[in-house]
C-alpha atoms as a PDB file:
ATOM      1  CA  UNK A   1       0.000   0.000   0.000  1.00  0.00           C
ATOM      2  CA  UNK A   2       1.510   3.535  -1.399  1.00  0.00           C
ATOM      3  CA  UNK A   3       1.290   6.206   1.175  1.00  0.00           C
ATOM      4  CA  UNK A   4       0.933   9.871  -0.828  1.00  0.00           C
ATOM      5  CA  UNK A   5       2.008  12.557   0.786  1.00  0.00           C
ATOM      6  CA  UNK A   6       0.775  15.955  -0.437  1.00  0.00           C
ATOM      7  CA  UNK A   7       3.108  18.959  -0.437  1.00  0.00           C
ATOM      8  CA  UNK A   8       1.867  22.278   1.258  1.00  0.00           C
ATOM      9  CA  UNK A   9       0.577  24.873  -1.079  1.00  0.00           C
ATOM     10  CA  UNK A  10       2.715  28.014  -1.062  1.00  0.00           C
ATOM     11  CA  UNK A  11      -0.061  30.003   0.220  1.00  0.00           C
ATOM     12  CA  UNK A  12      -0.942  27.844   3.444  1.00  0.00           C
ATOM     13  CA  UNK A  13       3.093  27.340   3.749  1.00  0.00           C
ATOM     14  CA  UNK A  14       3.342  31.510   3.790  1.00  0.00           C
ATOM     15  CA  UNK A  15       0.734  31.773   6.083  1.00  0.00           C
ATOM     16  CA  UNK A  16       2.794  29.762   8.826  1.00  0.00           C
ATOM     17  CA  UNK A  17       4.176  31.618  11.518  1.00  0.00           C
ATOM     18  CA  UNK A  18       2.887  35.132  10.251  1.00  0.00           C
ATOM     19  CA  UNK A  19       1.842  37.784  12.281  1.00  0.00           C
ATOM     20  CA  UNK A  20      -1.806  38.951  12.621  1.00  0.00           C
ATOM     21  CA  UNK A  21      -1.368  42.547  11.546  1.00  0.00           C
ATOM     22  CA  UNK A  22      -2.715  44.759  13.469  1.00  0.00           C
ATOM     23  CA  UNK A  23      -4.091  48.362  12.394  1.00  0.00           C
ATOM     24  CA  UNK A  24      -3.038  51.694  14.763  1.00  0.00           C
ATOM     25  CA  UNK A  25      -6.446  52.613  15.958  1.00  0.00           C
ATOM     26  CA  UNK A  26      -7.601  56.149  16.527  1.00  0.00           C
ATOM     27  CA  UNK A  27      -6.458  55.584  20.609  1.00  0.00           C
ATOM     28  CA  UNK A  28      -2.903  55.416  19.810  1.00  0.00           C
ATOM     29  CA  UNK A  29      -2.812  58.456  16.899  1.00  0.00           C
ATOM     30  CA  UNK A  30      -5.153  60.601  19.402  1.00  0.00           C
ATOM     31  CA  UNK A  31      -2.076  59.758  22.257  1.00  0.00           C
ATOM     32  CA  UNK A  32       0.446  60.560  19.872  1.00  0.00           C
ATOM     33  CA  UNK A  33      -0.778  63.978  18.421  1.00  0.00           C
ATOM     34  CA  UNK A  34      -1.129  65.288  22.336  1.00  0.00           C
ATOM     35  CA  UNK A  35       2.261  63.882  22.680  1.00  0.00           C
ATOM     36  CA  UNK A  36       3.645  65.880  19.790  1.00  0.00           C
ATOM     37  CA  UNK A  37       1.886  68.905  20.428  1.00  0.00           C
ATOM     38  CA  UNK A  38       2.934  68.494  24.273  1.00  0.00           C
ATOM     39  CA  UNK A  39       6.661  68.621  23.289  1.00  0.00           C
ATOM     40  CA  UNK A  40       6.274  71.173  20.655  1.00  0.00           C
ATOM     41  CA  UNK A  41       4.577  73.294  23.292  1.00  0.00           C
ATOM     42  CA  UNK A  42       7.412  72.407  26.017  1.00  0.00           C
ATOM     43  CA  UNK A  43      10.483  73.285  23.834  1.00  0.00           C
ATOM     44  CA  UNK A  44       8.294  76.501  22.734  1.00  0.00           C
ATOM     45  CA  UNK A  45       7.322  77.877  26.483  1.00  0.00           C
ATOM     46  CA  UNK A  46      10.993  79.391  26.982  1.00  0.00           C
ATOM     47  CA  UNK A  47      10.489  81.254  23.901  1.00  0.00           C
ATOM     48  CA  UNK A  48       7.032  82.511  24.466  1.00  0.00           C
ATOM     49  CA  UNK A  49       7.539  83.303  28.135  1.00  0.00           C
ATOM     50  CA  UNK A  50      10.886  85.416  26.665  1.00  0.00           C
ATOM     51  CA  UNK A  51       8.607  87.222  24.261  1.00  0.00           C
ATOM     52  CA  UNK A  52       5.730  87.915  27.054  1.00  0.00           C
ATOM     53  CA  UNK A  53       8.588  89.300  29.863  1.00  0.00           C
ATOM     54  CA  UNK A  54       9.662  91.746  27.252  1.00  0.00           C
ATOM     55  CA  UNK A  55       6.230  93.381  27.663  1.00  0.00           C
ATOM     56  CA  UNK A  56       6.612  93.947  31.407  1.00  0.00           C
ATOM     57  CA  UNK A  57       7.927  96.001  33.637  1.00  0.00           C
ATOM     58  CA  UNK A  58      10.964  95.523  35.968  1.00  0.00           C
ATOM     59  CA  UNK A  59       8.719  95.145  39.284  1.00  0.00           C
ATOM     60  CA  UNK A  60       6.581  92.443  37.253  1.00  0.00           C
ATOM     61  CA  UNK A  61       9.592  90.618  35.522  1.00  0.00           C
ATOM     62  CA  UNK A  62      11.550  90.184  38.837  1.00  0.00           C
ATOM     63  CA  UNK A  63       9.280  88.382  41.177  1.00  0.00           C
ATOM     64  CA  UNK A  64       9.316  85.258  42.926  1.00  0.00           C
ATOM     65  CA  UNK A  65       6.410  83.740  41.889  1.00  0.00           C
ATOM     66  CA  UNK A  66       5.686  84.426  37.802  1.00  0.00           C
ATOM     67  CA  UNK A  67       2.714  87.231  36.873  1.00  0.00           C
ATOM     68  CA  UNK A  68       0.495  85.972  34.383  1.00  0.00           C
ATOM     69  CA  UNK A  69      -1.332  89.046  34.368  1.00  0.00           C
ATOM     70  CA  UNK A  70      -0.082  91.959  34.276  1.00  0.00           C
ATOM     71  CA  UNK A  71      -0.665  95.686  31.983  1.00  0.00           C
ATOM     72  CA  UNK A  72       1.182  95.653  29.058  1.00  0.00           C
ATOM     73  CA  UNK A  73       3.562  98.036  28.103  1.00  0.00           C
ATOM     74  CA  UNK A  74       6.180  98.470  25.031  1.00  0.00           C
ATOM     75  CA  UNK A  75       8.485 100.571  26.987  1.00  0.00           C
ATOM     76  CA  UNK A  76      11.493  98.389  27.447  1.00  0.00           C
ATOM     77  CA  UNK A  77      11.139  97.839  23.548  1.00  0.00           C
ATOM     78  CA  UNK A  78      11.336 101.389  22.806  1.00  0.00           C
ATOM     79  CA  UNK A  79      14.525 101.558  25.866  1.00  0.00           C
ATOM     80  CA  UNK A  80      16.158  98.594  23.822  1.00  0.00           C
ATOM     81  CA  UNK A  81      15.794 100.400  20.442  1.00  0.00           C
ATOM     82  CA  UNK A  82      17.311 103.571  21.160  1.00  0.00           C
ATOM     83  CA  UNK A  83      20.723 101.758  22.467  1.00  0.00           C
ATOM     84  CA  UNK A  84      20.670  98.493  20.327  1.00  0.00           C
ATOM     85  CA  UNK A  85      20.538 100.282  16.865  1.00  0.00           C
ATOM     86  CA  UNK A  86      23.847 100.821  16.369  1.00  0.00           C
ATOM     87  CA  UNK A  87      24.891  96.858  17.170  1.00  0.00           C
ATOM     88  CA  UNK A  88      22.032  95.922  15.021  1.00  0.00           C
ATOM     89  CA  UNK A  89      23.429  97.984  12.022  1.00  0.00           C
ATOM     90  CA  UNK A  90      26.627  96.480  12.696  1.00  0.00           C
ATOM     91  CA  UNK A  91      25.585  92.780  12.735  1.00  0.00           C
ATOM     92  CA  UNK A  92      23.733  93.419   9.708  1.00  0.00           C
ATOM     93  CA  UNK A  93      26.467  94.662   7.535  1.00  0.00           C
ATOM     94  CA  UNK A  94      28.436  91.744   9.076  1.00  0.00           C
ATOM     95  CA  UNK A  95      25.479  89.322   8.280  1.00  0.00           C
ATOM     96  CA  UNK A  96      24.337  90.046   4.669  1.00  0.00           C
ATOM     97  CA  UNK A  97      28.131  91.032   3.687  1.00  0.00           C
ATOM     98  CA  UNK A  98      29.903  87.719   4.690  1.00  0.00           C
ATOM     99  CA  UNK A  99      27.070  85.564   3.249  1.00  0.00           C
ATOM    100  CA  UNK A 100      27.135  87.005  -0.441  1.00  0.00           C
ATOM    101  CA  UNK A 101      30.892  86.535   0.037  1.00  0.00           C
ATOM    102  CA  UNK A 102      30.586  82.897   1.252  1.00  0.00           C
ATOM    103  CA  UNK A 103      27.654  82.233  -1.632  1.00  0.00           C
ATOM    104  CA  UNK A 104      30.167  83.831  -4.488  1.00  0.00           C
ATOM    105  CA  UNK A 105      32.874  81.558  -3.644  1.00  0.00           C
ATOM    106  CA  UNK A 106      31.441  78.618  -2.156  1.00  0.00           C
ATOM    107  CA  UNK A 107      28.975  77.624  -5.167  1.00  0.00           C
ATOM    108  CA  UNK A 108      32.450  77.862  -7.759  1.00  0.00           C
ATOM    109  CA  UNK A 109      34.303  75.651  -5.046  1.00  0.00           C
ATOM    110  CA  UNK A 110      31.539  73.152  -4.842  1.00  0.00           C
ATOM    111  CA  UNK A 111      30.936  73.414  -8.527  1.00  0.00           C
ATOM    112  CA  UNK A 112      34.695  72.095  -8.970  1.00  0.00           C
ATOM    113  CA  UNK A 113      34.411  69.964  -6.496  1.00  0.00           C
ATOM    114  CA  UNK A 114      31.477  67.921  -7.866  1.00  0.00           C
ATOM    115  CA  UNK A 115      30.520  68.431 -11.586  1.00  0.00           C
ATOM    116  CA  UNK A 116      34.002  69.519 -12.506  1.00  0.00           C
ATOM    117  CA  UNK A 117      36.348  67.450 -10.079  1.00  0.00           C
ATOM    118  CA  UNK A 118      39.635  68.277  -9.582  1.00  0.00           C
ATOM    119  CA  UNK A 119      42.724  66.142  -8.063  1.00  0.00           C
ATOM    120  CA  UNK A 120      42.549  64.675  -4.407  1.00  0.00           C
ATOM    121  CA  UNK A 121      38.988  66.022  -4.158  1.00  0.00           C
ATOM    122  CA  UNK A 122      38.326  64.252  -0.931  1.00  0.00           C
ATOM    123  CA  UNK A 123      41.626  65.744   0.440  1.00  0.00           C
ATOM    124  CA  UNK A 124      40.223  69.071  -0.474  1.00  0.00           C
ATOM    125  CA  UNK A 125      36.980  68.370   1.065  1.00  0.00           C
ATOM    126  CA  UNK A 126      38.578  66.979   4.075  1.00  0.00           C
ATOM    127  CA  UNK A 127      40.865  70.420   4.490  1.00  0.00           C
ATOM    128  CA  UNK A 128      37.623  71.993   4.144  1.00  0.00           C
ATOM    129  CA  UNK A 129      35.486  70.476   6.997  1.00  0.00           C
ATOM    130  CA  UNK A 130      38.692  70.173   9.147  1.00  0.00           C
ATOM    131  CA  UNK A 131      39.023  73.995   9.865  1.00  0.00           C
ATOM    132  CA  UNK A 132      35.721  73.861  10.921  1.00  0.00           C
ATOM    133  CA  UNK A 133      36.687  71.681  13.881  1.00  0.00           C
ATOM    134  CA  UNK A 134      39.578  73.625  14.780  1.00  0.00           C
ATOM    135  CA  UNK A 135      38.230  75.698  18.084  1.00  0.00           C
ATOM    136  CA  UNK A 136      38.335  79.187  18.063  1.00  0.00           C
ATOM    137  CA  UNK A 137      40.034  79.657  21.261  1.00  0.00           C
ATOM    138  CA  UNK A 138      42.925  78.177  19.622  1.00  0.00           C
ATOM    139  CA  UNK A 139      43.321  81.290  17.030  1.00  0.00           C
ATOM    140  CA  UNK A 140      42.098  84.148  19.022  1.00  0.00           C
ATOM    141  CA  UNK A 141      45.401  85.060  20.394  1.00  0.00           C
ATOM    142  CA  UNK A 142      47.053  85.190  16.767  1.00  0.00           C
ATOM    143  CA  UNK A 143      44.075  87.140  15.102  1.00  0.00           C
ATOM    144  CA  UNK A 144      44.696  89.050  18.196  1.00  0.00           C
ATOM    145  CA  UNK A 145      48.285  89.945  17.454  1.00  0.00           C
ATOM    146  CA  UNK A 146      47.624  89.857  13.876  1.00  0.00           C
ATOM    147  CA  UNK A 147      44.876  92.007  13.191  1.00  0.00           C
ATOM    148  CA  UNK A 148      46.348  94.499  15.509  1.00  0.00           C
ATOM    149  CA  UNK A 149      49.422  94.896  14.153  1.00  0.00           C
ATOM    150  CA  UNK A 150      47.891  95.795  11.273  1.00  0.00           C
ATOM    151  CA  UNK A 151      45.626  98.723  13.033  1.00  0.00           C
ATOM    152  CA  UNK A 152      42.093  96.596  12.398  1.00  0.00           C
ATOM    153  CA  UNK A 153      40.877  95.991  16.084  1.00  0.00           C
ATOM    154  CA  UNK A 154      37.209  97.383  16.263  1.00  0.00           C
ATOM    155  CA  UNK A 155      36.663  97.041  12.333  1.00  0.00           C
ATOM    156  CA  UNK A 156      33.458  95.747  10.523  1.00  0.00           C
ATOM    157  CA  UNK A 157      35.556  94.515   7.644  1.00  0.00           C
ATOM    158  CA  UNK A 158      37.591  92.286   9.979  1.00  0.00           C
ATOM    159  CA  UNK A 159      34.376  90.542  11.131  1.00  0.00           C
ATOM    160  CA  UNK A 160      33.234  89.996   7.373  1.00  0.00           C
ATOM    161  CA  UNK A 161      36.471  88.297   6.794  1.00  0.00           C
ATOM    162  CA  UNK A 162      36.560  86.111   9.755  1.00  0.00           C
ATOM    163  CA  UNK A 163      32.545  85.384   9.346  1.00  0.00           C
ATOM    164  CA  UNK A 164      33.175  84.801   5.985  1.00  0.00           C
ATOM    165  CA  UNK A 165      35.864  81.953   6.631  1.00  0.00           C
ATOM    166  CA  UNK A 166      34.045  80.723   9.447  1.00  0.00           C
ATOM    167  CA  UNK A 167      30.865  80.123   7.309  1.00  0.00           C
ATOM    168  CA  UNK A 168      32.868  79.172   4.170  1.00  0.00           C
ATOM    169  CA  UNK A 169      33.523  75.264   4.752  1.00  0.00           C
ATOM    170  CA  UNK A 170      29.776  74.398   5.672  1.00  0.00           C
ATOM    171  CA  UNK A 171      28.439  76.644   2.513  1.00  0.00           C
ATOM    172  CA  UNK A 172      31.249  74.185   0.295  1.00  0.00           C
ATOM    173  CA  UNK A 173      30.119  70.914   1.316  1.00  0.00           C
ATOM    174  CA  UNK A 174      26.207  71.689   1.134  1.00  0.00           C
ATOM    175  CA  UNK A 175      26.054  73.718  -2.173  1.00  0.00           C
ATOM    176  CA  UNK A 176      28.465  70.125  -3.329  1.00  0.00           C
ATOM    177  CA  UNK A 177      25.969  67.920  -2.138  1.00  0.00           C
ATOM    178  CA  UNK A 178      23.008  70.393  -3.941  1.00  0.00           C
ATOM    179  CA  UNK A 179      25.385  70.585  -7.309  1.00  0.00           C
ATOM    180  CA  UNK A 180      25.637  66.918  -7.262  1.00  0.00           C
ATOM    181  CA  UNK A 181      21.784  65.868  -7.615  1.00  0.00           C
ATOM    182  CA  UNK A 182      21.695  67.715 -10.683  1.00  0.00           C
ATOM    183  CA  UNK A 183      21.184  65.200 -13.536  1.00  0.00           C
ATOM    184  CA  UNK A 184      24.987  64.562 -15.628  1.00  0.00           C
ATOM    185  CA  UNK A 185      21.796  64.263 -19.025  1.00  0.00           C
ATOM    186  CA  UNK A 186      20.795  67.952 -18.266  1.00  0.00           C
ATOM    187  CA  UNK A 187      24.323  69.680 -18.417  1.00  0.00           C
ATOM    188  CA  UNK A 188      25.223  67.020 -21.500  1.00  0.00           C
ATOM    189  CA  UNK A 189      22.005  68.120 -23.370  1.00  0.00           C
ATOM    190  CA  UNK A 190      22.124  72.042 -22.466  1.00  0.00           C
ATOM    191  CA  UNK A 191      26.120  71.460 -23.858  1.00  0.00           C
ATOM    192  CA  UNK A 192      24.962  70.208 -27.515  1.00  0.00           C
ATOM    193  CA  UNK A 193      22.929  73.091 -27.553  1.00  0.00           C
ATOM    194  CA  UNK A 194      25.808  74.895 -27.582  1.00  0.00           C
ATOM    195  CA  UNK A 195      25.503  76.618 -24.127  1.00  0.00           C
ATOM    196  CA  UNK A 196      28.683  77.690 -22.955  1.00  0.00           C
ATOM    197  CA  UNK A 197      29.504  78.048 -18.989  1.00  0.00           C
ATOM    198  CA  UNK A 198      27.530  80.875 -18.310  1.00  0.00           C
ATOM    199  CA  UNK A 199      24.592  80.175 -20.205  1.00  0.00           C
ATOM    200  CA  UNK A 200      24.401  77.242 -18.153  1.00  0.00           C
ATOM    201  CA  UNK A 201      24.499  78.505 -14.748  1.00  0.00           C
ATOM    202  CA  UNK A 202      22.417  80.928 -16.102  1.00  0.00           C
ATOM    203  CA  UNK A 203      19.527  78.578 -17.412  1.00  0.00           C
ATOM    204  CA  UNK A 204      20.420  75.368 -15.642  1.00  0.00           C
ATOM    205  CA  UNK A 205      22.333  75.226 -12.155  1.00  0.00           C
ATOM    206  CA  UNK A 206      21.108  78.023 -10.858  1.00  0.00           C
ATOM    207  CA  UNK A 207      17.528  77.492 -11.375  1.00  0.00           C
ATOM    208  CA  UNK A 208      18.128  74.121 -10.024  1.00  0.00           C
ATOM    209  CA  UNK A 209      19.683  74.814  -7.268  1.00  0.00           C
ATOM    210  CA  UNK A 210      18.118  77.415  -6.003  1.00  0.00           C
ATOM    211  CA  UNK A 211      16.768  76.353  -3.085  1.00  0.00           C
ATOM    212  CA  UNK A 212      19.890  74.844  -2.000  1.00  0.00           C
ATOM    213  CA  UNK A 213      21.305  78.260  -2.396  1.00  0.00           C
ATOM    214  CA  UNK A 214      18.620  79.842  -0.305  1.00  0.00           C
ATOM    215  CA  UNK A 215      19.200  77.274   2.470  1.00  0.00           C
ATOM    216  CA  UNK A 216      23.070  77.404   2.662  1.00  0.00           C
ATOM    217  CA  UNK A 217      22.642  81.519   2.418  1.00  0.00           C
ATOM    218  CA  UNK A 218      19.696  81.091   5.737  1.00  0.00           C
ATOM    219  CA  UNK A 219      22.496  78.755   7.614  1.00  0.00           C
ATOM    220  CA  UNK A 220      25.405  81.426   6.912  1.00  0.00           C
ATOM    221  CA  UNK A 221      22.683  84.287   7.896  1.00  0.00           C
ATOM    222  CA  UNK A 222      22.011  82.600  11.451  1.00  0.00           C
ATOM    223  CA  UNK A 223      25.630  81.214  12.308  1.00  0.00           C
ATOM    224  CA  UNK A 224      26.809  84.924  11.086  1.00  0.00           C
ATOM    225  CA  UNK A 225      23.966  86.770  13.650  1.00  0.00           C
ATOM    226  CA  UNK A 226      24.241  84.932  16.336  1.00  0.00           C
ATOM    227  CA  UNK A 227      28.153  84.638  16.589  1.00  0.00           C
ATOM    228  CA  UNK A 228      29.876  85.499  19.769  1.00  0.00           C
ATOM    229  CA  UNK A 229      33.372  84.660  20.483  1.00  0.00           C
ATOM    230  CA  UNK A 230      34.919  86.935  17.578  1.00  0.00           C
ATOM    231  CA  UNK A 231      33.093  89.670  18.278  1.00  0.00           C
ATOM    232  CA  UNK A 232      33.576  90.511  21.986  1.00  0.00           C
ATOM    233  CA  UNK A 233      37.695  89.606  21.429  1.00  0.00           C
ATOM    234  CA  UNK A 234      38.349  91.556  18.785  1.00  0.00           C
ATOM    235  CA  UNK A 235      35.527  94.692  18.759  1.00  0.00           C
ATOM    236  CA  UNK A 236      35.037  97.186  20.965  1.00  0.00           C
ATOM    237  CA  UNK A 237      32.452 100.104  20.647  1.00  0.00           C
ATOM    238  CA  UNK A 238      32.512 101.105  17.001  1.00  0.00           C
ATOM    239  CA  UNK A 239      31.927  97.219  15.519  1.00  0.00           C
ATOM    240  CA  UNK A 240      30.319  95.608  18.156  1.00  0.00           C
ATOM    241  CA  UNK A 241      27.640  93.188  17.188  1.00  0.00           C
ATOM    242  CA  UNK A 242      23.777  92.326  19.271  1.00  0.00           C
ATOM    243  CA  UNK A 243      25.065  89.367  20.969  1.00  0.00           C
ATOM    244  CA  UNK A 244      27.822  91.332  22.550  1.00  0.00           C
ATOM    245  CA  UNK A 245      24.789  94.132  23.491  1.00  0.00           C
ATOM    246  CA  UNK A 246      22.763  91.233  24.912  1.00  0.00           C
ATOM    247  CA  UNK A 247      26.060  90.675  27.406  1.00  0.00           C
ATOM    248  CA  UNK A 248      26.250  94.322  28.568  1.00  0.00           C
ATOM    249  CA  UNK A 249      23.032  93.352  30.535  1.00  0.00           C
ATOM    250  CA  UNK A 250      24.883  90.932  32.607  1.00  0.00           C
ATOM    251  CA  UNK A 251      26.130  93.329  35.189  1.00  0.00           C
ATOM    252  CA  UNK A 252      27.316  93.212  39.191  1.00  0.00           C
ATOM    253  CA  UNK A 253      24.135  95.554  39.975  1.00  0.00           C
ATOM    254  CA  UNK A 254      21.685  92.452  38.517  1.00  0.00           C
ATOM    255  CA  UNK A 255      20.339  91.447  35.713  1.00  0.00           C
ATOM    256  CA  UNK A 256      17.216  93.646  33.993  1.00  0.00           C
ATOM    257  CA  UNK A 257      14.665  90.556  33.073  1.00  0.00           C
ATOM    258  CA  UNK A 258      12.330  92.809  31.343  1.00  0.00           C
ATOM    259  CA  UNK A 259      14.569  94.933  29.225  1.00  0.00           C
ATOM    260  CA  UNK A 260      16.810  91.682  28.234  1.00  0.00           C
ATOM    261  CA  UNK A 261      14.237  89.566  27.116  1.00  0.00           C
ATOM    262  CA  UNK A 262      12.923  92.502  25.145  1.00  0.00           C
ATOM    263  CA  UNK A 263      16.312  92.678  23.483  1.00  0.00           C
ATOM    264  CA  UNK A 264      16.672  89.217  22.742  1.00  0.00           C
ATOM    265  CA  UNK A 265      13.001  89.190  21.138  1.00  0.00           C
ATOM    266  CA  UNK A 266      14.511  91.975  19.469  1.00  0.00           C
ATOM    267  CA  UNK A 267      17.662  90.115  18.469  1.00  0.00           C
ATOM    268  CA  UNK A 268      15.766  87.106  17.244  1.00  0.00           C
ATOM    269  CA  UNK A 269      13.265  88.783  14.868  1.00  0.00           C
ATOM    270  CA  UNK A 270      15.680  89.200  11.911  1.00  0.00           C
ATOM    271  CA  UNK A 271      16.600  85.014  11.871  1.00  0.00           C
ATOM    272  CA  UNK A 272      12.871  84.233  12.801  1.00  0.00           C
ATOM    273  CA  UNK A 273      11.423  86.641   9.402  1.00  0.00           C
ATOM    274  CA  UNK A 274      14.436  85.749   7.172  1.00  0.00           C
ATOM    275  CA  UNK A 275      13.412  81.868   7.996  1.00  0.00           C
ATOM    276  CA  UNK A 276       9.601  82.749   7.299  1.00  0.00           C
ATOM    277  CA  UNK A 277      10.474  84.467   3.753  1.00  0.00           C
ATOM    278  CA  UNK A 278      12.902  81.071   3.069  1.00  0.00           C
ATOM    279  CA  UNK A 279      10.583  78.369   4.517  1.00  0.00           C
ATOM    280  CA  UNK A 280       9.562  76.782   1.406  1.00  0.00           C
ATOM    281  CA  UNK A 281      13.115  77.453  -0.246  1.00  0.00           C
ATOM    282  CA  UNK A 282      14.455  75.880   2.938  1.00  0.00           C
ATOM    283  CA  UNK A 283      12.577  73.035   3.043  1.00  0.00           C
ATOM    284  CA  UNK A 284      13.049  72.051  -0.446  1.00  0.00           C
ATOM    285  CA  UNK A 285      16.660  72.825  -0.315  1.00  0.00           C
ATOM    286  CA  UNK A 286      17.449  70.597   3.066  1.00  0.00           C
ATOM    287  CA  UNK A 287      15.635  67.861   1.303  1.00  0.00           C
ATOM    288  CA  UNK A 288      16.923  67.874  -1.766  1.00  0.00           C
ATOM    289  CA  UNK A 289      18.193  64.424  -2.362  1.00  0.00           C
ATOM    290  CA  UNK A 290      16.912  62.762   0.364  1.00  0.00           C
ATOM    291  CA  UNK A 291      14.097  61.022  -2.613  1.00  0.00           C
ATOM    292  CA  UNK A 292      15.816  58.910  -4.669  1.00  0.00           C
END
């Protein structure tokens, strides 16, 4: 007597040993959107609270126990603009000069280092990025020396140059990674057309990478603002820069809550409005590439 055997289908043998699958019900996405919003709104308080102490006065900024509610008033504002306008003009010269500088040199860099490479491109890249993680304290003394030896201590053009390097290596190796998603078929075709260099940055890089222009220009526009360390070493009334103004308020008689958190609302406007005109730039150009 012949004993058959039968062989398992493929469907019943796939169906071994797998997984009921189980569907996210509206429980868990109701828990996580409080969740979300709960952390949004925690990292968010410190900014909010800085924004609604600006509009108080000294007695109702320096208490024990916080005021909720309080009357309103924009005087510290107006206090903060009549000393902080000369350290705002200053960091804005120093902030929109050193970023067309680092966007005019970095995007011919990165173009030869990605469509056009040249010899020991990584050790070029690597030179780059390595300056960047050289610390500051380490050069301070010989920019020091330097740039006063050459009668530049207290100059606005010595803080373009220095915010200019500083910003330089970052602006390289993003506008490289933005140059390289452009398709190789694009700049080939736009060639036979008989479009020389120009024509094609023109028509074709540019255009394309536009928004990863906008972003590296936004991330040279917020290190460049919000930079310290150079500016209270080598400035000292004539070039000074807002963060250094923020510091003044640090002083052995106490610290004015009201008037410095108007100043740093103050302070934080330009970043927050340049970001708002840029978000959709921004966004496009930080995930450019990240598709395939």
């Amino acid at each position: 007597m012949s004993t058959q055997t039968s062989t398992p289908s493929k469907e019943t043998t796939s169906d071994v040993g797998a997984a009921p699958k189980r569907s996210r019900g509206p429980t868990s996405g109701t828990a996580l959107t409080v969740l979300t919003w709960f952390l949004a709104l925690t990292f968010f308080f410190p900014i909010f609270w800085m924004v609604v102490t600006g509009f108080k006065n000294e007695s109702d900024a320096y208490t024990e126990t916080p005021k909720l509610f309080f009357a309103p008033t924009l005087s510290q504002f107006s206090t903060v603009l009549d000393k902080a306008a000369p350290f705002a003009v200053n960091s804005l010269v120093a902030t929109t000069a050193s970023t067309i500088l680092v966007v005019l040199l970095a995007v011919p860099a990165a173009y030869a280092l990605s469509i056009r490479p040249v010899k020991k491109t990584q050790d070029v890249l690597f030179f780059f990025i390595s300056t960047k993680m050289l610390p500051l304290v380490a050069v301070i003394v010989p920019l020091y020396v330097i740039i006063g030896q050459i009668g530049a201590l207290d100059d606005i053009w010595v803080m373009i140059v220095l915010y200019t390097a500083m910003n330089l290596p970052i602006a390289v190796w993003m506008m490289r990674s933005f140059l390289l998603e452009i398709p190789g078929e694009v700049l080939e075709a736009a060639a036979m057309d008989g479009a020389g260099l120009a024509k094609m940055w023109r028509h074709v890089m540019i255009p394309m990478t536009a928004p990863g222009i906008a972003a590296t220009a936004l991330i040279c526009v917020i290190f460049a603002w919000n930079e310290f360390f150079f500016a209270v070493n080598l400035t000292a009334s004539a070039s000074s820069t807002v963060p250094v103004y923020l510091v003044g308020f640090i002083a052995s008689q106490g610290l004015y809550f009201a008037q410095l958190s108007a100043a740093a609302t103050l302070a934080s406007l330009p970043v927050v409005i340049a970001g708002w005109i840029a978000q959709k730039q921004l966004v496009r150009g930080l995930s450019m590439g990240a598709i395939k």
